[in-house]
C-alpha atoms as a PDB file:
ATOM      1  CA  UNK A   1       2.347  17.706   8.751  1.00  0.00           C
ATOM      2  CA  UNK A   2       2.571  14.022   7.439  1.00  0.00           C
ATOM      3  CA  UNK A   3       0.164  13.094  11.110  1.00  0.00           C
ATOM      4  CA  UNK A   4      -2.194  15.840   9.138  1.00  0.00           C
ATOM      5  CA  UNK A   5      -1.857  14.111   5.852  1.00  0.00           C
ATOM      6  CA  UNK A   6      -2.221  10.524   7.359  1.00  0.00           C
ATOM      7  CA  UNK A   7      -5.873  11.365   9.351  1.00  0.00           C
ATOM      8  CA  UNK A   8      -6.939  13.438   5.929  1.00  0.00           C
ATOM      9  CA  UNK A   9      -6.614  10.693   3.714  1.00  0.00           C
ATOM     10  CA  UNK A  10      -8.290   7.992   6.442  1.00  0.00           C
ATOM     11  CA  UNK A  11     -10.838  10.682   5.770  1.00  0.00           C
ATOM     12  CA  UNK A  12     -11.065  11.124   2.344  1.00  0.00           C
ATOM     13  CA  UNK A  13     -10.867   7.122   1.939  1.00  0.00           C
ATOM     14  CA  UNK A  14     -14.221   6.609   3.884  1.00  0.00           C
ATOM     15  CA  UNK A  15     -15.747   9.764   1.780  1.00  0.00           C
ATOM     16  CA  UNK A  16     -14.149   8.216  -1.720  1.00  0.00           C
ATOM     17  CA  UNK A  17     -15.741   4.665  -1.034  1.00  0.00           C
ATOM     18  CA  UNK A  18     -19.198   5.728  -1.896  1.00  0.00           C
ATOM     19  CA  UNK A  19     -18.824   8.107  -4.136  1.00  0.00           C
ATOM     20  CA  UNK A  20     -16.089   5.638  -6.332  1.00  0.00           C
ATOM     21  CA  UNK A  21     -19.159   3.265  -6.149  1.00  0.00           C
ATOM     22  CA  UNK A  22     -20.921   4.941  -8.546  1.00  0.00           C
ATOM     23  CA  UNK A  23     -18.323   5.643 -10.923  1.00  0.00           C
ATOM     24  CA  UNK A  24     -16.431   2.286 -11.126  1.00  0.00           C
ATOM     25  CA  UNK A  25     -18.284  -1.111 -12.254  1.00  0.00           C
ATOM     26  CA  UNK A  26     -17.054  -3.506  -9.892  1.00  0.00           C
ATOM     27  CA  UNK A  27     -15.409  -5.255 -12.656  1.00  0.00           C
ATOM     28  CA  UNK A  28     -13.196  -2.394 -13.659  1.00  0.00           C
ATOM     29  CA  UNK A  29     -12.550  -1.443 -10.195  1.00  0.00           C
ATOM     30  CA  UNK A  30     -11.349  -4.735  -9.627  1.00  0.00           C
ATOM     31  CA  UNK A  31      -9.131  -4.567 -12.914  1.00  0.00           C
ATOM     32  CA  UNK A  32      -8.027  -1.249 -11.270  1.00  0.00           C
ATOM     33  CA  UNK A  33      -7.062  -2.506  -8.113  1.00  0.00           C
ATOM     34  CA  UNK A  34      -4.561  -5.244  -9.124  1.00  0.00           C
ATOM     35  CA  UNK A  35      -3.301  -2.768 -11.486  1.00  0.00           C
ATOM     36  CA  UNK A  36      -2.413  -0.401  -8.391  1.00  0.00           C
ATOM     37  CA  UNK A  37      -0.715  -3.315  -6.750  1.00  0.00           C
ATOM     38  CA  UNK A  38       1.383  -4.146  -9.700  1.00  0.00           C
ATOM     39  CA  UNK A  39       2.356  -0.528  -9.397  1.00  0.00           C
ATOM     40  CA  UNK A  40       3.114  -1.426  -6.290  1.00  0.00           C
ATOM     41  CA  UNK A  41       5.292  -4.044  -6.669  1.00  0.00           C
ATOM     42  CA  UNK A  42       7.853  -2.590  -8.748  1.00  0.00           C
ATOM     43  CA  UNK A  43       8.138  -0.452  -6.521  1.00  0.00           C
ATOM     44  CA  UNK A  44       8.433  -2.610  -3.723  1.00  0.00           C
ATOM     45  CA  UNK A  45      10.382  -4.651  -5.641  1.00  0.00           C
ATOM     46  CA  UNK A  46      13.414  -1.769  -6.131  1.00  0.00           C
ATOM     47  CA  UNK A  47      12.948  -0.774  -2.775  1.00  0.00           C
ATOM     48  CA  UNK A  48      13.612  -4.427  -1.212  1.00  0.00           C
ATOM     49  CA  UNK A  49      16.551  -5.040  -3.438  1.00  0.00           C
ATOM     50  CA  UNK A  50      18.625  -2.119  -2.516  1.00  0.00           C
ATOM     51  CA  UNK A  51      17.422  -2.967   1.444  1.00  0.00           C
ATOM     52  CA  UNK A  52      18.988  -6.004   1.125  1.00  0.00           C
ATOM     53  CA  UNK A  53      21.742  -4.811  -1.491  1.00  0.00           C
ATOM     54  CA  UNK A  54      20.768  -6.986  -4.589  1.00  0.00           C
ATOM     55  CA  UNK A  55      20.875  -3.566  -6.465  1.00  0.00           C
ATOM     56  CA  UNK A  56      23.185  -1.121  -5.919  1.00  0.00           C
ATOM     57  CA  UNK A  57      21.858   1.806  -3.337  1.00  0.00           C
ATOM     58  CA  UNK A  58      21.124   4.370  -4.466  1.00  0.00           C
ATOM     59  CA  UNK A  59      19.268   7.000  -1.426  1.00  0.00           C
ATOM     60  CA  UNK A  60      17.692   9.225  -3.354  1.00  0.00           C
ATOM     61  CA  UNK A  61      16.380   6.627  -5.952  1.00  0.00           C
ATOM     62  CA  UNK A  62      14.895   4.722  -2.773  1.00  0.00           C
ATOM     63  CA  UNK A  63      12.993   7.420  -1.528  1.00  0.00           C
ATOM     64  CA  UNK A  64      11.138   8.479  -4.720  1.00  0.00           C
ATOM     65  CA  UNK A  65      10.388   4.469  -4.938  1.00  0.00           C
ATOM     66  CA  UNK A  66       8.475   5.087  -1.275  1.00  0.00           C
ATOM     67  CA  UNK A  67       7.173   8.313  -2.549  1.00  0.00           C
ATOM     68  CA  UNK A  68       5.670   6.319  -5.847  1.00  0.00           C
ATOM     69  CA  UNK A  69       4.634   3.528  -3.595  1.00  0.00           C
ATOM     70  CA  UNK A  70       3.117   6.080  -1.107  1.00  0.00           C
ATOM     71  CA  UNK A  71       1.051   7.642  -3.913  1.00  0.00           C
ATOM     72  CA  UNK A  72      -0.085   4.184  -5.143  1.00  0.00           C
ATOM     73  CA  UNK A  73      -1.435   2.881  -2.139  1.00  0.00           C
ATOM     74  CA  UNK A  74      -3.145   5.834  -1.709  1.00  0.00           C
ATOM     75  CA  UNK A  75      -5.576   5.400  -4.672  1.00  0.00           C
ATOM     76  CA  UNK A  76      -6.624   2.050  -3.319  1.00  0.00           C
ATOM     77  CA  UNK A  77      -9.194   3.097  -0.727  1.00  0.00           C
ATOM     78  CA  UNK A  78     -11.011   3.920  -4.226  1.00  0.00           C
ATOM     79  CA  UNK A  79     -11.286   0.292  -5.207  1.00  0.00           C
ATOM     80  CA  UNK A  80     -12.713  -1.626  -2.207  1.00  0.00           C
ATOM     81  CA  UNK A  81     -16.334  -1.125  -2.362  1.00  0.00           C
ATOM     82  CA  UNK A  82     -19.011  -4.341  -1.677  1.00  0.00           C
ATOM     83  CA  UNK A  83     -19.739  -4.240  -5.054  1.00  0.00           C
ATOM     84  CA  UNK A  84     -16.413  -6.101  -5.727  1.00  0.00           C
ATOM     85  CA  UNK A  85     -17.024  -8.787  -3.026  1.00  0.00           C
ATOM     86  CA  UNK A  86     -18.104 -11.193  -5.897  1.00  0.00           C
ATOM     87  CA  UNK A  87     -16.112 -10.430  -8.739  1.00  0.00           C
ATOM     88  CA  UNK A  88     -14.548 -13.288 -10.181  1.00  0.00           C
ATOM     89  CA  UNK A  89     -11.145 -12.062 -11.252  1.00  0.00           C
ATOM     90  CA  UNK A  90     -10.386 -10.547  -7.569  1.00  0.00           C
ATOM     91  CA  UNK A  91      -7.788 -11.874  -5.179  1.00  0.00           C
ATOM     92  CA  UNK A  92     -10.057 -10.981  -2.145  1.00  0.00           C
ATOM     93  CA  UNK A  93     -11.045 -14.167   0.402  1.00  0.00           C
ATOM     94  CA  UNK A  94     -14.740 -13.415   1.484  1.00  0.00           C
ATOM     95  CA  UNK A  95     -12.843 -12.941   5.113  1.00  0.00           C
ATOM     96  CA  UNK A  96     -11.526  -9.915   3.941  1.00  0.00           C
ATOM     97  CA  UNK A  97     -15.048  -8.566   3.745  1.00  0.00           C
ATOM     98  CA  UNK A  98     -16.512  -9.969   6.995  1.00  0.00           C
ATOM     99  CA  UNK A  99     -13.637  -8.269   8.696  1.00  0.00           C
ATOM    100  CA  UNK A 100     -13.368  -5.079   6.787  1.00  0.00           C
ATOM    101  CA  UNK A 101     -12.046  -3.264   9.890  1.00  0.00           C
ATOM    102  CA  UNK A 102      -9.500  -5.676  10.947  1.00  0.00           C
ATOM    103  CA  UNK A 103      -8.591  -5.464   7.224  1.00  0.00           C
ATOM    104  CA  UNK A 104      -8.177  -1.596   7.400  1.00  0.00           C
ATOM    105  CA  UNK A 105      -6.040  -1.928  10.947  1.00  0.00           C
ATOM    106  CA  UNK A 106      -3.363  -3.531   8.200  1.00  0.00           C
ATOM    107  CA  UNK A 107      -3.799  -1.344   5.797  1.00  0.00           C
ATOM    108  CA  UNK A 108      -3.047   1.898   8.227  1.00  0.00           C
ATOM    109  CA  UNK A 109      -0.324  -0.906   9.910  1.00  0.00           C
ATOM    110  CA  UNK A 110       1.157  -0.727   6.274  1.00  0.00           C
ATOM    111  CA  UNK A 111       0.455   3.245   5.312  1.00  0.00           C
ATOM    112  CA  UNK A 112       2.152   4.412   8.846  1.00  0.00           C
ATOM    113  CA  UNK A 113       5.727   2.067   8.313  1.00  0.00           C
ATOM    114  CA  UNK A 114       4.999   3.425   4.261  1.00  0.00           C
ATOM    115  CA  UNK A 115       5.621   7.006   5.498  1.00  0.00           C
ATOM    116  CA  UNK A 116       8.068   6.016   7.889  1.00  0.00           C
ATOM    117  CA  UNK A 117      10.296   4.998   5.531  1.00  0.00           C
ATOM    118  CA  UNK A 118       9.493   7.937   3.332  1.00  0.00           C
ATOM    119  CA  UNK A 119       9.948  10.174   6.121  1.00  0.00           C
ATOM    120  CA  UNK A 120      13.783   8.299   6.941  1.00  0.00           C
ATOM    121  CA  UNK A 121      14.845   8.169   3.238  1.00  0.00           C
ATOM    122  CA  UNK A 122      13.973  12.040   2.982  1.00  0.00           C
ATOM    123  CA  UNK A 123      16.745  12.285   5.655  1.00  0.00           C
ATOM    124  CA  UNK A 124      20.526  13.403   5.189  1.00  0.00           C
ATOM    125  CA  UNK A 125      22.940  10.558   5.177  1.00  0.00           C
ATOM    126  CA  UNK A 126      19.951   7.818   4.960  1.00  0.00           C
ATOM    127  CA  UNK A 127      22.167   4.521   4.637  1.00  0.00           C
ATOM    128  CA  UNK A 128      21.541   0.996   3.660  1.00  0.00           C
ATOM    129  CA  UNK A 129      21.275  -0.175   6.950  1.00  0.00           C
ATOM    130  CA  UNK A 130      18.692   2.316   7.478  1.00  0.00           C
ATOM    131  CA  UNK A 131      16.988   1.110   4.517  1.00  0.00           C
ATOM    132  CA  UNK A 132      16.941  -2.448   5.328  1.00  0.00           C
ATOM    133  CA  UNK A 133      14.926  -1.542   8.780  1.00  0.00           C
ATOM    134  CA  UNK A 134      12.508   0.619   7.600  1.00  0.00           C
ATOM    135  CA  UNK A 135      11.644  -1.585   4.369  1.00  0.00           C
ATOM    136  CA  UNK A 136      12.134  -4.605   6.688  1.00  0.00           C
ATOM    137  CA  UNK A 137       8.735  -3.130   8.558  1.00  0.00           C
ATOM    138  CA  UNK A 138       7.025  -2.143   6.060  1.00  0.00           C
ATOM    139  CA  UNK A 139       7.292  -5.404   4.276  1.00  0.00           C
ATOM    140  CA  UNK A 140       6.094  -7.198   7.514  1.00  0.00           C
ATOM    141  CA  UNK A 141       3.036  -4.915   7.502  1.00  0.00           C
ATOM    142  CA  UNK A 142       2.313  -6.293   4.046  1.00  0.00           C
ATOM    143  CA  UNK A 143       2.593 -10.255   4.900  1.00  0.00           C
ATOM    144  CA  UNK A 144      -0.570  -8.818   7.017  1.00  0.00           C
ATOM    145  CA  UNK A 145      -2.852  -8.572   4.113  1.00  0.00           C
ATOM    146  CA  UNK A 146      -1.636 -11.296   2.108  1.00  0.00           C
ATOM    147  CA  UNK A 147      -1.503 -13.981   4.757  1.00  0.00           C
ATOM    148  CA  UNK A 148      -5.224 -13.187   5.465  1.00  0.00           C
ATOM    149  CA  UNK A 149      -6.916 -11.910   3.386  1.00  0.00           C
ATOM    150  CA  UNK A 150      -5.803 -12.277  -0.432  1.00  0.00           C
ATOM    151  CA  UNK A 151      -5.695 -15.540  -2.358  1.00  0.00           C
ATOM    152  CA  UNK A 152      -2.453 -17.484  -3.158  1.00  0.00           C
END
């Protein structure tokens, strides 16, 4: 079901680029897109501190986090569209659009350890050491992006 889900939305993102095209100005797409990861961030955030106990665990709390990360990085595929190569305000380096498809290997690098560690977390008697080694992936799967292709 989730292998289903996965190939769907690789889908639907390839589908959602054009058509978002003509509904966003690049501007606003961009100003939607660093929303999303802010999103993304807290939720990140909450899931990395009880990984590496800095807040108290909490299982259930952890895996809607993943779920509300999940849905977040799902809307992104929406937001990268050439249009927003040149927009001022985003954190893209030009590399990230002369290698669009090593860019998307990341991104599905970082969606499959996403629902990985939803998939764990959904699990009776998910622990913290659990926690730490999914989360511990899926953070490594983010360094990806950020090391190449986003600016400091």
């Amino acid at each position: 079901m989730l292998k289903k889900a996965l190939i769907l939305s690789t889908g639907l993102f390839a589908a959602s680029v054009s058509a978002q095209a003509d509904l966003f100005k690049p501007e606003d797409a961009v100003k939607y897109r660093q929303s999303l990861y802010q999103v993304m961030a807290a939720q990140a955030g909450v899931i990395g501190g009880m990984a590496k106990g800095e807040i108290d665990f909490d299982a259930a709390a952890l895996h809607q986090r993943a779920i509300n990360l999940s849905n977040a990085a799902g809307l992104l595929g929406d937001t990268y569209f050439p249009e927003t190569r040149g927009v001022e305000s985003s954190n893209l380096l030009d590399k990230a659009w002369d290698d669009m498809e090593g860019m998307q290997a990341k991104g599905k690098d970082f969606g499959d350890a996403l629902q990985n560690l939803v998939k764990v977390s959904a699990e009776e008697g998910f622990d913290q050491a659990q926690a730490r080694k999914a989360a511990g992936a899926m953070f490594k799967t983010c360094k990806g992006c950020h090391d190449g292709y986003r600016k400091d």
